[in-house]
PDB file of N, CA and C in Angstrom:
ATOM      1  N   UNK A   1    -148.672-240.211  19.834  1.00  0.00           N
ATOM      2  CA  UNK A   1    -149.471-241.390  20.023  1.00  0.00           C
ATOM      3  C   UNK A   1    -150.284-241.231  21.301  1.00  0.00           C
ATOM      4  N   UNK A   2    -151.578-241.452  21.006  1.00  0.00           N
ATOM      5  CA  UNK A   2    -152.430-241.505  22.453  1.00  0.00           C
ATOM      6  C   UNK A   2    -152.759-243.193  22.749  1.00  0.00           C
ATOM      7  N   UNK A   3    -152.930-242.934  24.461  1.00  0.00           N
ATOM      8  CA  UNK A   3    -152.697-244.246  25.035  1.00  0.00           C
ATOM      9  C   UNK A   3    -153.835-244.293  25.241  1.00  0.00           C
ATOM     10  N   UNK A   4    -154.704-245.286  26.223  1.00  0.00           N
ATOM     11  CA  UNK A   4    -155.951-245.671  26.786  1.00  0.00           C
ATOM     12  C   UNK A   4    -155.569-246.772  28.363  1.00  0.00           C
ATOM     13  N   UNK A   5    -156.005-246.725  28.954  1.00  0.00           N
ATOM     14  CA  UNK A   5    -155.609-247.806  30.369  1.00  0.00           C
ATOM     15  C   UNK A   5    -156.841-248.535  30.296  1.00  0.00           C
ATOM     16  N   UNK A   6    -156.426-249.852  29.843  1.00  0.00           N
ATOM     17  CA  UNK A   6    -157.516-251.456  30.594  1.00  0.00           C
ATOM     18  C   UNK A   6    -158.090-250.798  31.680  1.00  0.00           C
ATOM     19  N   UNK A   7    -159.263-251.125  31.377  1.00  0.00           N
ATOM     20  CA  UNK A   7    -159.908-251.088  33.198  1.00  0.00           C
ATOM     21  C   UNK A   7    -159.549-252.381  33.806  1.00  0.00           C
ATOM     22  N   UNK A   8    -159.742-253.812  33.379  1.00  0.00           N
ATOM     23  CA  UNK A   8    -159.794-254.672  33.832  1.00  0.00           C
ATOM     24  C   UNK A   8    -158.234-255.124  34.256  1.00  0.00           C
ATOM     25  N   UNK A   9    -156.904-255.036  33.531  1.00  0.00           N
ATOM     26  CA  UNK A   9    -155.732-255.271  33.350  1.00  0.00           C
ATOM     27  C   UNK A   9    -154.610-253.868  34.087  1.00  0.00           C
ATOM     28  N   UNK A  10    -155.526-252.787  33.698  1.00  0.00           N
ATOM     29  CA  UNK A  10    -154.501-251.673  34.156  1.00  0.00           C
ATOM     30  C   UNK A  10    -153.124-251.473  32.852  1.00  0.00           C
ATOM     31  N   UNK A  11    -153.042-252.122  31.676  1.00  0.00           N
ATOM     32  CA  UNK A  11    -152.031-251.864  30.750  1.00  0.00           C
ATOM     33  C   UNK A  11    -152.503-250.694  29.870  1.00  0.00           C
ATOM     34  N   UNK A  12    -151.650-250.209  29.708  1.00  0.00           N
ATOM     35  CA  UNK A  12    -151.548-249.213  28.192  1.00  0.00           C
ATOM     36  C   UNK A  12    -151.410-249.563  27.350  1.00  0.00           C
ATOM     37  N   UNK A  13    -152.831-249.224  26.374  1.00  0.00           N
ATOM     38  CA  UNK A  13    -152.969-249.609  24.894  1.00  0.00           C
ATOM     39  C   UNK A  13    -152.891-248.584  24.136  1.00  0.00           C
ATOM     40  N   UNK A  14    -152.286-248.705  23.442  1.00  0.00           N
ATOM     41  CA  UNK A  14    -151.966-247.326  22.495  1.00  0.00           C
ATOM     42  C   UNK A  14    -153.604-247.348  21.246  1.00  0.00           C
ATOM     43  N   UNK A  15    -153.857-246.178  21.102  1.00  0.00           N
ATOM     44  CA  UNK A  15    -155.533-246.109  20.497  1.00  0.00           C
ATOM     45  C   UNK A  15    -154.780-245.929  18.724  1.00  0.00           C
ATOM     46  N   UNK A  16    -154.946-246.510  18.115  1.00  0.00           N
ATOM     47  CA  UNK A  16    -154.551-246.377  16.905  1.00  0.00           C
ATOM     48  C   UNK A  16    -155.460-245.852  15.732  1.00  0.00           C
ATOM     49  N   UNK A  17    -155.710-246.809  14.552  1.00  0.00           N
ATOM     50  CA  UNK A  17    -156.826-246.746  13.875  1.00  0.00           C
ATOM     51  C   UNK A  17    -158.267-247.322  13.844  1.00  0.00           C
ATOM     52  N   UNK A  18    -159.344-246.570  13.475  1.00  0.00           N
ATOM     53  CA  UNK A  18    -160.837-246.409  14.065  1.00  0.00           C
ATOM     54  C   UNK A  18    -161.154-245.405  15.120  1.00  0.00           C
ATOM     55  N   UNK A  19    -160.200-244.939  15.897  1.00  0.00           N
ATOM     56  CA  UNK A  19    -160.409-243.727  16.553  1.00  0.00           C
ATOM     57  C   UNK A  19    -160.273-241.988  15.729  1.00  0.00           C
ATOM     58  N   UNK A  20    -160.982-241.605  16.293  1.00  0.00           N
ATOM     59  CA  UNK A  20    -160.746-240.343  15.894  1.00  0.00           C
ATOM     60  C   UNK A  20    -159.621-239.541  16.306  1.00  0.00           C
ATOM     61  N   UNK A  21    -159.267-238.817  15.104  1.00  0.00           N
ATOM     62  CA  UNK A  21    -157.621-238.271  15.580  1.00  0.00           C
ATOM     63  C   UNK A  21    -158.009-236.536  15.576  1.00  0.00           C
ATOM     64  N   UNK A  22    -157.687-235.255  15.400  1.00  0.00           N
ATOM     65  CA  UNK A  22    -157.270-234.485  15.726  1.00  0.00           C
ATOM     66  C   UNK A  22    -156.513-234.125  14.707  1.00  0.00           C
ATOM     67  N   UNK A  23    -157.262-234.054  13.640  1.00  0.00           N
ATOM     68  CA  UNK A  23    -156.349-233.609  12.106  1.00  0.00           C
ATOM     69  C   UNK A  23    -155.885-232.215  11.684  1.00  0.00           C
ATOM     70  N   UNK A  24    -156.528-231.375  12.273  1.00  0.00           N
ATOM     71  CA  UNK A  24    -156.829-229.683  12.811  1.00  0.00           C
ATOM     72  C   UNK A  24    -154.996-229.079  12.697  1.00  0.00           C
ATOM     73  N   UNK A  25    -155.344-228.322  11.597  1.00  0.00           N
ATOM     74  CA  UNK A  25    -153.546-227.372  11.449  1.00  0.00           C
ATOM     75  C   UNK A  25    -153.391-226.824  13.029  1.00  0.00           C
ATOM     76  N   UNK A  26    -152.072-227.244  13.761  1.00  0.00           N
ATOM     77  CA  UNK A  26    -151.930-226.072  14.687  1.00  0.00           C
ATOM     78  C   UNK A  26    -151.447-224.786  14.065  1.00  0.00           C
ATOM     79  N   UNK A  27    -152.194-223.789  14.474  1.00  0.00           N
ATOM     80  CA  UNK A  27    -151.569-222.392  14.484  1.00  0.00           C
ATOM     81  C   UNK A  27    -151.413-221.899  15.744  1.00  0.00           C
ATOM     82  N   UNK A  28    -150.108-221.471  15.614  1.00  0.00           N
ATOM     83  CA  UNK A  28    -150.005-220.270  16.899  1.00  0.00           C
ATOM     84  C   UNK A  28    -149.415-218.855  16.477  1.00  0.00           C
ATOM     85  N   UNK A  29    -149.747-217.655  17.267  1.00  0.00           N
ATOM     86  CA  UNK A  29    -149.480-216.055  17.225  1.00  0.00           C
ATOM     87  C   UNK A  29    -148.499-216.315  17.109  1.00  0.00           C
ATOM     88  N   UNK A  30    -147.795-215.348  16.496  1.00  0.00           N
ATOM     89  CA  UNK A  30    -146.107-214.780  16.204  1.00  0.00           C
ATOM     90  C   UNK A  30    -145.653-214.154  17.688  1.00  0.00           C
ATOM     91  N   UNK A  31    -144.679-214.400  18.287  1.00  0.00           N
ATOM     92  CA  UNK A  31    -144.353-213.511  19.849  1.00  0.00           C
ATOM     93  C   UNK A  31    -144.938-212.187  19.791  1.00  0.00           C
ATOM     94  N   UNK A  32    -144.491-211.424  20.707  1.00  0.00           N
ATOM     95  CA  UNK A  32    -144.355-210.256  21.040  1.00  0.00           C
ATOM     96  C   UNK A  32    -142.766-209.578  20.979  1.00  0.00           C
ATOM     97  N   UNK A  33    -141.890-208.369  20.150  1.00  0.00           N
ATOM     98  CA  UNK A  33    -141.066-208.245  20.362  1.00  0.00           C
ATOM     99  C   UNK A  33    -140.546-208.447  21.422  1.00  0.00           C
ATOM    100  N   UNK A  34    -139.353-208.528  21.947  1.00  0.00           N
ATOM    101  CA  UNK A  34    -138.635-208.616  22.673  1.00  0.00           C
ATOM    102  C   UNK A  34    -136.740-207.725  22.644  1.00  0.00           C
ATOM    103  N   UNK A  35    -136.369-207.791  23.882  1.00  0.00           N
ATOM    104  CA  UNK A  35    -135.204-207.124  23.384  1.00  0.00           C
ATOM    105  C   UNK A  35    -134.104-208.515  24.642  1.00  0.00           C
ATOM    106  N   UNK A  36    -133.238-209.219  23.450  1.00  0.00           N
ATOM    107  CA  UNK A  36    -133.076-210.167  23.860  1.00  0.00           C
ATOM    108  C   UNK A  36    -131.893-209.766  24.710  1.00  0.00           C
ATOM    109  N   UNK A  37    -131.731-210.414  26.514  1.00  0.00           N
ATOM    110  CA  UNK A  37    -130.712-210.424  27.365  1.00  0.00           C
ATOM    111  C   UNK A  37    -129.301-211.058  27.110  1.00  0.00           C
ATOM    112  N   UNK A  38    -129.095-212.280  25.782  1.00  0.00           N
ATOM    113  CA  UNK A  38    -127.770-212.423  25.770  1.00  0.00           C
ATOM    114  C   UNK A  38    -126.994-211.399  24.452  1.00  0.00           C
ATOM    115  N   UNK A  39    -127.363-210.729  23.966  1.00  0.00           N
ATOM    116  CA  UNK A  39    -126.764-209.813  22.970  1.00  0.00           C
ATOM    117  C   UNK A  39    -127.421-208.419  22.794  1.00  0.00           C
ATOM    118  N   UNK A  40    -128.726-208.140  23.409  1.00  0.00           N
ATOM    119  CA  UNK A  40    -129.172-206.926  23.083  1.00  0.00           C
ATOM    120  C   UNK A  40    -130.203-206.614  22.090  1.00  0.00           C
ATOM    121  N   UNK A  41    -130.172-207.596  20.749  1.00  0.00           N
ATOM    122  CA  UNK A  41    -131.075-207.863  19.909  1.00  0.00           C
ATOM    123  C   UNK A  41    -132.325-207.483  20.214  1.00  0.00           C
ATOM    124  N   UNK A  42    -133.000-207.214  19.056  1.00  0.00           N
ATOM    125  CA  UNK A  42    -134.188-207.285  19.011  1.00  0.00           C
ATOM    126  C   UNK A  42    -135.076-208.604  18.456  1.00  0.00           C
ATOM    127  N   UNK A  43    -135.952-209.315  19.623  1.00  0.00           N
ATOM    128  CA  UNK A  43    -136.320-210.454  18.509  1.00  0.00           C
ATOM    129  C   UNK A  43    -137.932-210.073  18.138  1.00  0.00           C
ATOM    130  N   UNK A  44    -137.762-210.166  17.094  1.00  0.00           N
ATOM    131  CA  UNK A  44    -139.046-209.989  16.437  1.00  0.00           C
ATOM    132  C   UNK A  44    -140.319-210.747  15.901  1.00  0.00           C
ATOM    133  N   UNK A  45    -139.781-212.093  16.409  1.00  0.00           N
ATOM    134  CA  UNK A  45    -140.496-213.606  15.880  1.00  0.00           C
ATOM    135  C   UNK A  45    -140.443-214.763  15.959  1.00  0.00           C
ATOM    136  N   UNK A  46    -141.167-215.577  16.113  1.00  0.00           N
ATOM    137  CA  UNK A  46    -140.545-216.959  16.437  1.00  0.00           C
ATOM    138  C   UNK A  46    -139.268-217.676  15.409  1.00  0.00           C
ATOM    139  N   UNK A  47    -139.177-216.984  13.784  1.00  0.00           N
ATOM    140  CA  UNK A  47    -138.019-217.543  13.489  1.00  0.00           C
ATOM    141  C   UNK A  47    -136.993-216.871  14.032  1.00  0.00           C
ATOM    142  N   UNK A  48    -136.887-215.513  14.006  1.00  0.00           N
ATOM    143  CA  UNK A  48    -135.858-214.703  14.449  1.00  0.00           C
ATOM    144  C   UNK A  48    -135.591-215.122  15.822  1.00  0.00           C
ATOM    145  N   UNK A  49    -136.050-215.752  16.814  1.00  0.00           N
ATOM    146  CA  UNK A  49    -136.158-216.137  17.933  1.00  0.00           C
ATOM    147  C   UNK A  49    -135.144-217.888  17.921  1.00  0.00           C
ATOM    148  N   UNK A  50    -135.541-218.249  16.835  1.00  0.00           N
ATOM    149  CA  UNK A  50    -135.106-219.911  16.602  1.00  0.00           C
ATOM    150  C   UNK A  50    -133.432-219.747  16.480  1.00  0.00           C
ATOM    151  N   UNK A  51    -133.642-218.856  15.383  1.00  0.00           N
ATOM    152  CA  UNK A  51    -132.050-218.451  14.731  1.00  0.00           C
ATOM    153  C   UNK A  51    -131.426-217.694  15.335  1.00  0.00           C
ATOM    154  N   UNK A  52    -132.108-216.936  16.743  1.00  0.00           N
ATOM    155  CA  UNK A  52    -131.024-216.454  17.764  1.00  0.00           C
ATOM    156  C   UNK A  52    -130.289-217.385  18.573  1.00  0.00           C
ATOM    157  N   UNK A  53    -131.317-218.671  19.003  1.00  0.00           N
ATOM    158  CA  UNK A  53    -130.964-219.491  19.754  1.00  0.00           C
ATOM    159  C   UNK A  53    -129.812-220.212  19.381  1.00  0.00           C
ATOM    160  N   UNK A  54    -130.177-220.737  18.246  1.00  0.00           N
ATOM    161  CA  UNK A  54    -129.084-221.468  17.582  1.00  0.00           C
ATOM    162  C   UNK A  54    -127.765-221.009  17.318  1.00  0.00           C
ATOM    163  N   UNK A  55    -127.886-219.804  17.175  1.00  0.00           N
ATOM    164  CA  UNK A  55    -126.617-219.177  17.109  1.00  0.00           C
ATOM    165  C   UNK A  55    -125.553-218.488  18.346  1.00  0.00           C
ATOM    166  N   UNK A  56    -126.113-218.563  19.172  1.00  0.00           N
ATOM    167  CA  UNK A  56    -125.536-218.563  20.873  1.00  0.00           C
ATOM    168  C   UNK A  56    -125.730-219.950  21.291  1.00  0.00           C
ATOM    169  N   UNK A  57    -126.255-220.781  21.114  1.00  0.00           N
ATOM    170  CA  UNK A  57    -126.361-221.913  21.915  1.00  0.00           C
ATOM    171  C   UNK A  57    -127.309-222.118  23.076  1.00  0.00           C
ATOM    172  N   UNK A  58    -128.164-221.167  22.693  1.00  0.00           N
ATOM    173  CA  UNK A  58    -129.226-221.026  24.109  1.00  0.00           C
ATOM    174  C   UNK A  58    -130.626-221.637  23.662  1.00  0.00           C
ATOM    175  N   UNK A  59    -131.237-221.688  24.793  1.00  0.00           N
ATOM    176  CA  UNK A  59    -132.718-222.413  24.596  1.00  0.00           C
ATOM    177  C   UNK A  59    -133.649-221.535  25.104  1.00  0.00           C
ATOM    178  N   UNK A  60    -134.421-221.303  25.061  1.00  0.00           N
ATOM    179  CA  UNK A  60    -136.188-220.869  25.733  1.00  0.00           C
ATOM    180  C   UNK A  60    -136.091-221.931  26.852  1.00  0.00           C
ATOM    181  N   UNK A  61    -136.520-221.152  27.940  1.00  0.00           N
ATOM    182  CA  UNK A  61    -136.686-222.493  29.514  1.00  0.00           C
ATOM    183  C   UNK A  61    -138.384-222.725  29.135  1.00  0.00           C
ATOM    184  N   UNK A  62    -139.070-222.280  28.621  1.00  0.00           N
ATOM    185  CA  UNK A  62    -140.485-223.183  28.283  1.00  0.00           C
ATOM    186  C   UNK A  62    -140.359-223.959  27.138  1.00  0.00           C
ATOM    187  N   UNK A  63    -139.630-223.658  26.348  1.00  0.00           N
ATOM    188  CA  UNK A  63    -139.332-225.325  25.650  1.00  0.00           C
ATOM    189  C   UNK A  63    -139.096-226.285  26.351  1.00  0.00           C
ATOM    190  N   UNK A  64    -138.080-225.942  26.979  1.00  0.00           N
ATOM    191  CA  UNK A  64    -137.191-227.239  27.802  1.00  0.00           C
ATOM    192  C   UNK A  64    -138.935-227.593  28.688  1.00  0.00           C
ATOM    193  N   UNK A  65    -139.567-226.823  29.477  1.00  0.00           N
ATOM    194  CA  UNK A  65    -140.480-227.557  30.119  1.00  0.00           C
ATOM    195  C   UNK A  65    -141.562-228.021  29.289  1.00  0.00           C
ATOM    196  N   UNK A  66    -142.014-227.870  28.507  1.00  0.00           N
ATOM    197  CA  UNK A  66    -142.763-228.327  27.601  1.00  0.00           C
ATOM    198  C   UNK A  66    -142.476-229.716  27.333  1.00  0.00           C
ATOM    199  N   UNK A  67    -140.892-230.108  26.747  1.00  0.00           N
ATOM    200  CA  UNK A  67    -140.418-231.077  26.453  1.00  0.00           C
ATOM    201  C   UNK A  67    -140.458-232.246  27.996  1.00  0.00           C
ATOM    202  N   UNK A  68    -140.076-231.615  29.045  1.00  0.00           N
ATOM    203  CA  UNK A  68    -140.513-232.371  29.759  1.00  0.00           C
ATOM    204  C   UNK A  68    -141.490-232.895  30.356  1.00  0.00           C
ATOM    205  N   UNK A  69    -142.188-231.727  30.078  1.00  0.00           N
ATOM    206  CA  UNK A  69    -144.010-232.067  30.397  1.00  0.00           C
ATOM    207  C   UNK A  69    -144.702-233.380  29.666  1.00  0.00           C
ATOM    208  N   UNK A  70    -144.248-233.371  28.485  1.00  0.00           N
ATOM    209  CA  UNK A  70    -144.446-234.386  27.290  1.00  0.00           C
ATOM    210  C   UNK A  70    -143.999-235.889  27.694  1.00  0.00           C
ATOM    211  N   UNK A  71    -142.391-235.698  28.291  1.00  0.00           N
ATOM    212  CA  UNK A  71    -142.662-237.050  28.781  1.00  0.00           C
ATOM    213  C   UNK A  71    -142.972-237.892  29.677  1.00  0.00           C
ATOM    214  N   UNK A  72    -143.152-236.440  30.816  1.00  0.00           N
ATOM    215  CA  UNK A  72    -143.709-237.407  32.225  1.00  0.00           C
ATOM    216  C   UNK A  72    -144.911-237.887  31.703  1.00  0.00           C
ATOM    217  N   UNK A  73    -145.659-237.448  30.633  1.00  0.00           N
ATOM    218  CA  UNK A  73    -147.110-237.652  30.237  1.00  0.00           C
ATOM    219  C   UNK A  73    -147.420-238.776  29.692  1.00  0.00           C
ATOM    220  N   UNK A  74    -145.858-239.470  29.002  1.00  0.00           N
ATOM    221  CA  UNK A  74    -146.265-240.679  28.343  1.00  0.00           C
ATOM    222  C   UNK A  74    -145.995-241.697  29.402  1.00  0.00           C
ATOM    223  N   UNK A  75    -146.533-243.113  29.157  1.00  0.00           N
ATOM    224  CA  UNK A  75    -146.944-244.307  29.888  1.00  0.00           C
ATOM    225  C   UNK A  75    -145.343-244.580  29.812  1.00  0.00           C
ATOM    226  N   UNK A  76    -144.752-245.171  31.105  1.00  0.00           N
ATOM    227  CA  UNK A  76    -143.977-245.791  31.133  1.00  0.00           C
ATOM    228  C   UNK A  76    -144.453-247.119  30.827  1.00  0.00           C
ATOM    229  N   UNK A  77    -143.807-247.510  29.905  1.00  0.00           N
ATOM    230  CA  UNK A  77    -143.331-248.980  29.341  1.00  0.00           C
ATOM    231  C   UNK A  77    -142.383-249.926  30.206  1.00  0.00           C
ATOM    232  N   UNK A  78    -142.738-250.633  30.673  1.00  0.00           N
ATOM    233  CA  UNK A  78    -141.916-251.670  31.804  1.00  0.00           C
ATOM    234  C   UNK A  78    -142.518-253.008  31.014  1.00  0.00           C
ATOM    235  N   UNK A  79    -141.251-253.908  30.699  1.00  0.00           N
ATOM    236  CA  UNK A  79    -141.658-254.959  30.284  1.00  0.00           C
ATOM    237  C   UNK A  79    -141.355-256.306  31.418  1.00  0.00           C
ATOM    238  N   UNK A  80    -141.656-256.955  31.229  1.00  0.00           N
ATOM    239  CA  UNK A  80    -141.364-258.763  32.061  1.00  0.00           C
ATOM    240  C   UNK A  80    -139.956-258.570  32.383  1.00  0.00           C
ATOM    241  N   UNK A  81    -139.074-258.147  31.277  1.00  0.00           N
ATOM    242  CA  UNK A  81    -137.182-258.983  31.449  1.00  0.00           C
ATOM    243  C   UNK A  81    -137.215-257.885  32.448  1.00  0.00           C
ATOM    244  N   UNK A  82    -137.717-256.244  32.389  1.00  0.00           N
ATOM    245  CA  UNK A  82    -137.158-255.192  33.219  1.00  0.00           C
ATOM    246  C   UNK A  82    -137.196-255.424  34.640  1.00  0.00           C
ATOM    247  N   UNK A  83    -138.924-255.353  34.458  1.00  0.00           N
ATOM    248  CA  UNK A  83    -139.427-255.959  35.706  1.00  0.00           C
ATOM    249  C   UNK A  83    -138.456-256.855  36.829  1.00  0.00           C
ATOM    250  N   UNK A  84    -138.059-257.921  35.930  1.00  0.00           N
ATOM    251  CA  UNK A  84    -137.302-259.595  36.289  1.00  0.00           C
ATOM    252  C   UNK A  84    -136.108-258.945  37.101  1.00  0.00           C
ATOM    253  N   UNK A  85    -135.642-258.100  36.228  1.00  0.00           N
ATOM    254  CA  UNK A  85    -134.104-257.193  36.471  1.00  0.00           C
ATOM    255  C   UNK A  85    -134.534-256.650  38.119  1.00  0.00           C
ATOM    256  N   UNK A  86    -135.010-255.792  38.037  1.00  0.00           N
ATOM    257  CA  UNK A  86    -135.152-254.734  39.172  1.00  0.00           C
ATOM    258  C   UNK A  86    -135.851-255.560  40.328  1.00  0.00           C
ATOM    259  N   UNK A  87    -136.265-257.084  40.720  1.00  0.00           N
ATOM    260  CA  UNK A  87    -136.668-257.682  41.334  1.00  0.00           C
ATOM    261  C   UNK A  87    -135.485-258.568  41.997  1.00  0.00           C
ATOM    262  N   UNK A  88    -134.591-258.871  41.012  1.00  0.00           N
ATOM    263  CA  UNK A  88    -132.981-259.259  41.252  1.00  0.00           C
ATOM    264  C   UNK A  88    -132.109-258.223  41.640  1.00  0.00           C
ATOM    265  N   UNK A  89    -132.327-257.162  40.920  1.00  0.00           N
ATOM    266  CA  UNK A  89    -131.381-256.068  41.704  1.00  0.00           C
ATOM    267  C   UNK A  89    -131.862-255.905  43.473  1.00  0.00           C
ATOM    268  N   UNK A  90    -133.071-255.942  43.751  1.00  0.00           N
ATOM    269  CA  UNK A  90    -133.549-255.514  44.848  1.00  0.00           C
ATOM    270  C   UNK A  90    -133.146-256.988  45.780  1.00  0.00           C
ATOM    271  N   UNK A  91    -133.379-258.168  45.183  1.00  0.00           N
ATOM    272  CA  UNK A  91    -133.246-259.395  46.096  1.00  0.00           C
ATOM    273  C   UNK A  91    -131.411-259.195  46.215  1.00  0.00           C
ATOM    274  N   UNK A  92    -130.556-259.092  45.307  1.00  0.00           N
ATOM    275  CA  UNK A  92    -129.153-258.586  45.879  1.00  0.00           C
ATOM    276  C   UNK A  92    -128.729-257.682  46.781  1.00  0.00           C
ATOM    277  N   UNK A  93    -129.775-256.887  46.688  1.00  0.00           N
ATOM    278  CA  UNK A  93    -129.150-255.625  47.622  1.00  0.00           C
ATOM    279  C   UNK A  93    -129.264-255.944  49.066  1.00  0.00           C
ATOM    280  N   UNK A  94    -130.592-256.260  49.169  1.00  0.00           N
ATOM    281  CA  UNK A  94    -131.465-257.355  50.263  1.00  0.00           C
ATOM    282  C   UNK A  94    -130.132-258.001  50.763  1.00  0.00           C
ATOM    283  N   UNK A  95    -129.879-258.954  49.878  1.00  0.00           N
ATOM    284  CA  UNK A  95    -128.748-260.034  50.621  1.00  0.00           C
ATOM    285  C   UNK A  95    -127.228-259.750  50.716  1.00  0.00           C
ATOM    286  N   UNK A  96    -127.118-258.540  50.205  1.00  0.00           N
ATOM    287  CA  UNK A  96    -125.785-257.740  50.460  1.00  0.00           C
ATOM    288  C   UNK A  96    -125.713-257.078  52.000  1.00  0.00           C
ATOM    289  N   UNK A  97    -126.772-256.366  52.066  1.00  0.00           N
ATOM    290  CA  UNK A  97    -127.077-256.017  53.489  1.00  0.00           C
ATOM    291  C   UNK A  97    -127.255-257.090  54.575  1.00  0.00           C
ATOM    292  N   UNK A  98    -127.558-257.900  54.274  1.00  0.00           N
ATOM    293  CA  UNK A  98    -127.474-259.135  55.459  1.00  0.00           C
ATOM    294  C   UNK A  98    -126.562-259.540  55.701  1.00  0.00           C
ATOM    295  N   UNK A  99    -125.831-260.081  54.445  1.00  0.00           N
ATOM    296  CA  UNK A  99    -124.420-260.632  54.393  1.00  0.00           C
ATOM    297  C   UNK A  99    -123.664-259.653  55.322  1.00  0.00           C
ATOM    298  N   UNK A 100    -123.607-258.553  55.305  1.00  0.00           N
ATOM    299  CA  UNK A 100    -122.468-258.021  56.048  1.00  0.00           C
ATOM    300  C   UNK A 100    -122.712-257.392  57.527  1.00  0.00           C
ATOM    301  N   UNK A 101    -123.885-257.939  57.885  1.00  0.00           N
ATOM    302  CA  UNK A 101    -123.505-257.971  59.393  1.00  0.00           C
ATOM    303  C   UNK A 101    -125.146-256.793  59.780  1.00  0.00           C
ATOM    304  N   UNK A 102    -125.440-256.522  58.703  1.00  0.00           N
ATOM    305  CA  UNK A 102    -126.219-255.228  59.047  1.00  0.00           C
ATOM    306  C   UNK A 102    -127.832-255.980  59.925  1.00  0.00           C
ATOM    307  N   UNK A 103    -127.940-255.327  61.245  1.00  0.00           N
ATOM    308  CA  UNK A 103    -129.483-255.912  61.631  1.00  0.00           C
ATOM    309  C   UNK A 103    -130.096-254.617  61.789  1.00  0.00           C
ATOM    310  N   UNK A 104    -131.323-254.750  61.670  1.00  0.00           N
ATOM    311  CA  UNK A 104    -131.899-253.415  61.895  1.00  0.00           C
ATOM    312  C   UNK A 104    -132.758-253.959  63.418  1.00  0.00           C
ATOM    313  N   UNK A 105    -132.618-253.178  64.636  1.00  0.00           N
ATOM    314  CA  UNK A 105    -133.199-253.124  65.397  1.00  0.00           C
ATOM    315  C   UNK A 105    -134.639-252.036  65.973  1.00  0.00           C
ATOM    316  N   UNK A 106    -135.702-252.392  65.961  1.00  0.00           N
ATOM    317  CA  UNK A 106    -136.631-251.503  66.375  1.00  0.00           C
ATOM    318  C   UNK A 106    -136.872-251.239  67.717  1.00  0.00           C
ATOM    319  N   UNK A 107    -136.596-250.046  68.087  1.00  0.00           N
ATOM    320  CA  UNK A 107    -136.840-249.604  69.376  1.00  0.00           C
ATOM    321  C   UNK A 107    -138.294-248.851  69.399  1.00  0.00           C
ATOM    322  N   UNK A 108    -138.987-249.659  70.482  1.00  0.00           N
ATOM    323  CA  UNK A 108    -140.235-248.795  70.165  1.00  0.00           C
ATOM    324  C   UNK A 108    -140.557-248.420  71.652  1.00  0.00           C
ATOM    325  N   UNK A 109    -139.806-248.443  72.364  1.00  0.00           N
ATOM    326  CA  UNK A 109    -139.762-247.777  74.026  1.00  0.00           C
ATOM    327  C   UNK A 109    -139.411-246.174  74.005  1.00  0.00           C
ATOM    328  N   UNK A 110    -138.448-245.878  72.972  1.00  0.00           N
ATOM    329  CA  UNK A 110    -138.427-244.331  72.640  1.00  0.00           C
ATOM    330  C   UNK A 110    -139.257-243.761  72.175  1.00  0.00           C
TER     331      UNK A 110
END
């Protein structure tokens, strides 16, 4: 899903239908052999590559960043109740620290 930002509001609107989408097959190259470090293997392909993984339990570290790349990318969603929450969490903490004696003094002679 692609987003768009209000100029006027600053919210994320998700661009739906009437926009143009990006209908285009991805293709990508087949790897380059490889001679794989947890068994010795030879991998020869991205399936042979899938079905190595799966079968040791291992991942590609550019998947994993990929996958994370993806979601720092999407809009955090913060609604009103969250918002409400984390404004109360912060006014408690606030008055937890007071309550118990804590002052903060500024020295500005040092």
């Amino acid at each position: 899903m692609r987003w768009r930002q209000c100029a006027k509001t600053g919210e994320f609107i998700p661009i739906g239908a009437g926009h143009a989408a990006n209908k285009a097959a991805n293709v990508r190259s087949d790897i380059a052999p490889y001679v794989s470090p947890v068994d010795n293997s030879v991998i020869s392909g991205r399936r042979a590559e899938r079905e190595h993984n799966i079968r040791h339990g291992v991942s590609n570290d550019l998947d994993s960043l990929r996958e994370q790349a993806a979601k720092s990318n999407q809009p955090r969603t913060e609604t009103v109740a969250t918002r409400h929450a984390r404004k109360l969490a912060i006014k408690d903490s606030m008055e937890r620290a007071e309550s118990s004696g804590f002052h903060r003094h500024i020295n500005y002679d040092e």
